[in-house]
N, C-alpha and C. Protein backbone atom coordinates (compact mmCIF):
# COMPACT_ATOMS: atom_id res chain seq x y z
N UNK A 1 -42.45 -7.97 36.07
CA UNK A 1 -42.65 -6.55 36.23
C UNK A 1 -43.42 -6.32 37.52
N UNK A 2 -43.15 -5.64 38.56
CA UNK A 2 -44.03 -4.89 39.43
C UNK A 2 -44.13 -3.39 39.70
N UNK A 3 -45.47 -3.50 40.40
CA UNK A 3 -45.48 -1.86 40.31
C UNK A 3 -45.61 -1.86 41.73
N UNK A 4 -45.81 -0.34 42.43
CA UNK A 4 -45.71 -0.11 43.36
C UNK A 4 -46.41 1.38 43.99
N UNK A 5 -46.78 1.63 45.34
CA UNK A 5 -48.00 2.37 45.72
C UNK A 5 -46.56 3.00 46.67
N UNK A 6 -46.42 4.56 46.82
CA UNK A 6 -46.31 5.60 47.71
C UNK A 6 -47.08 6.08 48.43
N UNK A 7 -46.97 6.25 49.78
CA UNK A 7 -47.94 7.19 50.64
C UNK A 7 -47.07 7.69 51.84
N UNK A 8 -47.52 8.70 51.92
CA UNK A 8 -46.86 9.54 53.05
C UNK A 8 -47.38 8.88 54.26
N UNK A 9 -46.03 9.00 55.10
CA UNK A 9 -47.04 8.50 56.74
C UNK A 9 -46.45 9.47 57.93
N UNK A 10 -46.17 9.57 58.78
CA UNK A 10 -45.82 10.54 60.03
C UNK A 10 -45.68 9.55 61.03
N UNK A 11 -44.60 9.71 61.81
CA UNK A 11 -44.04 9.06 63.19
C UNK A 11 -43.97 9.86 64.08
N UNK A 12 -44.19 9.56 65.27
CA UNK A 12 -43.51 10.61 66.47
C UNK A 12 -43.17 9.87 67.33
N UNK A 13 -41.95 10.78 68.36
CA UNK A 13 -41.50 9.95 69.29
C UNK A 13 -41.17 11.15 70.38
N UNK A 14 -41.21 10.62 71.72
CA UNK A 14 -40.53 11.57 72.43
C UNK A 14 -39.19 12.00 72.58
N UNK A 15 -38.36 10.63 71.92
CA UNK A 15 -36.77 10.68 72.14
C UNK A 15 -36.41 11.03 71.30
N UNK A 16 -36.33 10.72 69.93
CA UNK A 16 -35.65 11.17 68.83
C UNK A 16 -36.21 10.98 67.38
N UNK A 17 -35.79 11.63 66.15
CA UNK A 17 -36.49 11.43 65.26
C UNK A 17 -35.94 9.91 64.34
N UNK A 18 -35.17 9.12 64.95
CA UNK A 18 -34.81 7.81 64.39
C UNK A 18 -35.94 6.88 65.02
N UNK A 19 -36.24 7.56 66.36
CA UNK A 19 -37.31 6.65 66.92
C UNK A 19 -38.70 6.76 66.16
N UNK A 20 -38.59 7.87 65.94
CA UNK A 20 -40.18 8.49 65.30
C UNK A 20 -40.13 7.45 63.96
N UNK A 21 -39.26 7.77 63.11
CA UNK A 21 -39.14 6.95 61.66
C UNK A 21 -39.50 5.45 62.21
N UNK A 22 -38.21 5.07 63.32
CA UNK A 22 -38.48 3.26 63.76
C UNK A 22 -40.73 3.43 63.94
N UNK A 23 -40.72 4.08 64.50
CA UNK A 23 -41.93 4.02 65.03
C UNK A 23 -43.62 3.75 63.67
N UNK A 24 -42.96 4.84 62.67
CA UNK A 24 -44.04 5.26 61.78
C UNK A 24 -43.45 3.74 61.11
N UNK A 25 -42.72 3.25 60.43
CA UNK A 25 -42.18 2.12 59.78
C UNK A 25 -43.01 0.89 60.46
N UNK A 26 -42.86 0.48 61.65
CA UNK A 26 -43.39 -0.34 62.48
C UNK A 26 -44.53 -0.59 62.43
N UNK A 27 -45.22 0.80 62.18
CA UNK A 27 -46.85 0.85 62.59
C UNK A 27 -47.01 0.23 61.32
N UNK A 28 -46.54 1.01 60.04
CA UNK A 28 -46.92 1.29 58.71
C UNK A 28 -47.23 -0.71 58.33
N UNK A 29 -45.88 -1.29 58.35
CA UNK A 29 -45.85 -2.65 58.07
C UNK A 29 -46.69 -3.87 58.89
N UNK A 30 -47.80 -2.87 59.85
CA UNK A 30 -48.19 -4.16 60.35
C UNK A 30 -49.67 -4.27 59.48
N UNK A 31 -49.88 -3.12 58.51
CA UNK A 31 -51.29 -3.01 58.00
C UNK A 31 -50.92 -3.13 56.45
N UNK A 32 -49.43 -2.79 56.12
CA UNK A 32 -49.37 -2.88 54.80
C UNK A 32 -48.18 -3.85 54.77
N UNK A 33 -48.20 -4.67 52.99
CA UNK A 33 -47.11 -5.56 53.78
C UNK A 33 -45.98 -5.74 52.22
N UNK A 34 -45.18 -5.92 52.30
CA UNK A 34 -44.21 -5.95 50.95
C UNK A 34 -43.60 -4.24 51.42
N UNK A 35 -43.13 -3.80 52.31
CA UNK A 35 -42.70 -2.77 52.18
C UNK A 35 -41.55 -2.91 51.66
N UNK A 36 -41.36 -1.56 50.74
CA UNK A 36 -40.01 -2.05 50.40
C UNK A 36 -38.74 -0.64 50.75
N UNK A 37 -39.24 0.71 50.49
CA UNK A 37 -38.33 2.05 51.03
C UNK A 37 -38.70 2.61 51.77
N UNK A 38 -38.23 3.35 52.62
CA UNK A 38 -39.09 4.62 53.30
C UNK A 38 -38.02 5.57 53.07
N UNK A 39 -38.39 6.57 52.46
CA UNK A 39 -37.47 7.95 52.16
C UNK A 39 -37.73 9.18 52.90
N UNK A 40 -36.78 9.57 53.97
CA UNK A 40 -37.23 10.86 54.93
C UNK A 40 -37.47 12.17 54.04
N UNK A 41 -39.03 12.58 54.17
CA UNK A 41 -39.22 13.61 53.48
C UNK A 41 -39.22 14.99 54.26
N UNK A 42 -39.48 14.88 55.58
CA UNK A 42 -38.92 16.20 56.61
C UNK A 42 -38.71 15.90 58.03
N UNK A 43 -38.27 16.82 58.35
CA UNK A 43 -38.01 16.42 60.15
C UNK A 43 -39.20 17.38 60.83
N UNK A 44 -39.34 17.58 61.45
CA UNK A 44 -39.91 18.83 62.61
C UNK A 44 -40.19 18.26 63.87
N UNK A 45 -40.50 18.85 65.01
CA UNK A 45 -40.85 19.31 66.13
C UNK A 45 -41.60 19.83 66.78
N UNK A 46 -42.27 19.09 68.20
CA UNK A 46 -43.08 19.96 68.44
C UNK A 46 -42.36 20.86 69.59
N UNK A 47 -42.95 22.02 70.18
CA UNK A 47 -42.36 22.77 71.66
C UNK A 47 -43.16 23.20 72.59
N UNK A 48 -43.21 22.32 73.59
CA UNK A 48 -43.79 23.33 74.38
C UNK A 48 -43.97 24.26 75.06
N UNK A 49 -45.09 24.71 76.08
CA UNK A 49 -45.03 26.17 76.04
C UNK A 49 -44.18 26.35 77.19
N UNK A 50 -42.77 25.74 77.54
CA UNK A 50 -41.90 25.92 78.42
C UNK A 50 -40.94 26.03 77.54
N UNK A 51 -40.99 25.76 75.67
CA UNK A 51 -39.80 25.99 75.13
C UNK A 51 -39.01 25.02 75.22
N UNK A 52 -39.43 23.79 75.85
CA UNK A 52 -38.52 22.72 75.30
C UNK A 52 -39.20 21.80 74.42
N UNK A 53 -38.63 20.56 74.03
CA UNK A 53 -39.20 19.90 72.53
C UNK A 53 -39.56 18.76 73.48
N UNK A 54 -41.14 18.80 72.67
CA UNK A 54 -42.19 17.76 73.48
C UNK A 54 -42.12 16.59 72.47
N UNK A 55 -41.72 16.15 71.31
CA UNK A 55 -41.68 15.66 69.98
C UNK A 55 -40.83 15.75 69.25
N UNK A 56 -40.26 14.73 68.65
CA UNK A 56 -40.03 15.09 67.06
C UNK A 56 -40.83 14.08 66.19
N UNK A 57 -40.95 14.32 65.09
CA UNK A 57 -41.75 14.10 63.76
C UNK A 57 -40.69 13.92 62.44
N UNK A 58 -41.15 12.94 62.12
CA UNK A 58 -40.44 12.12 60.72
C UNK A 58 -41.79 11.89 59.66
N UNK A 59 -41.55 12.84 58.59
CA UNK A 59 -42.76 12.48 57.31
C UNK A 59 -41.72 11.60 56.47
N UNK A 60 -42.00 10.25 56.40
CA UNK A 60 -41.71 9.27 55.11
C UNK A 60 -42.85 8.72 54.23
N UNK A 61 -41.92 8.88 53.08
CA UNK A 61 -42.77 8.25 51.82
C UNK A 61 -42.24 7.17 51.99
N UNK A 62 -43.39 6.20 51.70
CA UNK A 62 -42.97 4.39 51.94
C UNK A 62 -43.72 4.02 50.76
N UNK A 63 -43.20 3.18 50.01
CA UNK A 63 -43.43 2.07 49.01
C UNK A 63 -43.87 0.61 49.30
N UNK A 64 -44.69 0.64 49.05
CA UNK A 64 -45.41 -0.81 48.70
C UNK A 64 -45.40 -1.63 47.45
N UNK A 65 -45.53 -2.85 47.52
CA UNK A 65 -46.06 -3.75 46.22
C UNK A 65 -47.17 -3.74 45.75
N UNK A 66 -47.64 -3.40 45.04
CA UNK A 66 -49.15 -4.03 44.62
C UNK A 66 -49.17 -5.46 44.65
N UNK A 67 -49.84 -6.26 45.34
CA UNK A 67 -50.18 -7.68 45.02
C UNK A 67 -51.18 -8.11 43.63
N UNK A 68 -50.49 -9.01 43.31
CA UNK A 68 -51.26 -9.56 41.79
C UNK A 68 -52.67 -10.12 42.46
């Protein structure tokens, strides 16, 4: 039987929001470890004040193992 820990995390990237996710995933697994999903919970953007997009942003819920 195992159980398992959710937590929200946030990525950003300048290029795209696959990068942002690659990015938040990357970070996430170098401090936590047994990852096992990351499920996209929203997209957004930032803009700047010229009106073009300075960002995008990926919120995933990621799953962990609890270690015995």
């Amino acid at each position: 039987m195992s159980v398992y820990k959710v937590i929200d995390i946030v990525g950003t990237s300048p290029d795209s929001w696959e990068a942002a996710a690659a990015a938040a995933v990357a970070r996430a697994s170098s401090s936590l470890r047994d990852l096992r999903v990351a499920e996209v919970q929203q997209f957004d953007l930032t803009i700047g004040d010229d009106g073009q997009v300075e960002s995008y942003r990926v919120k995933l819920a990621v799953s962990f193992k609890f270690e015995d």
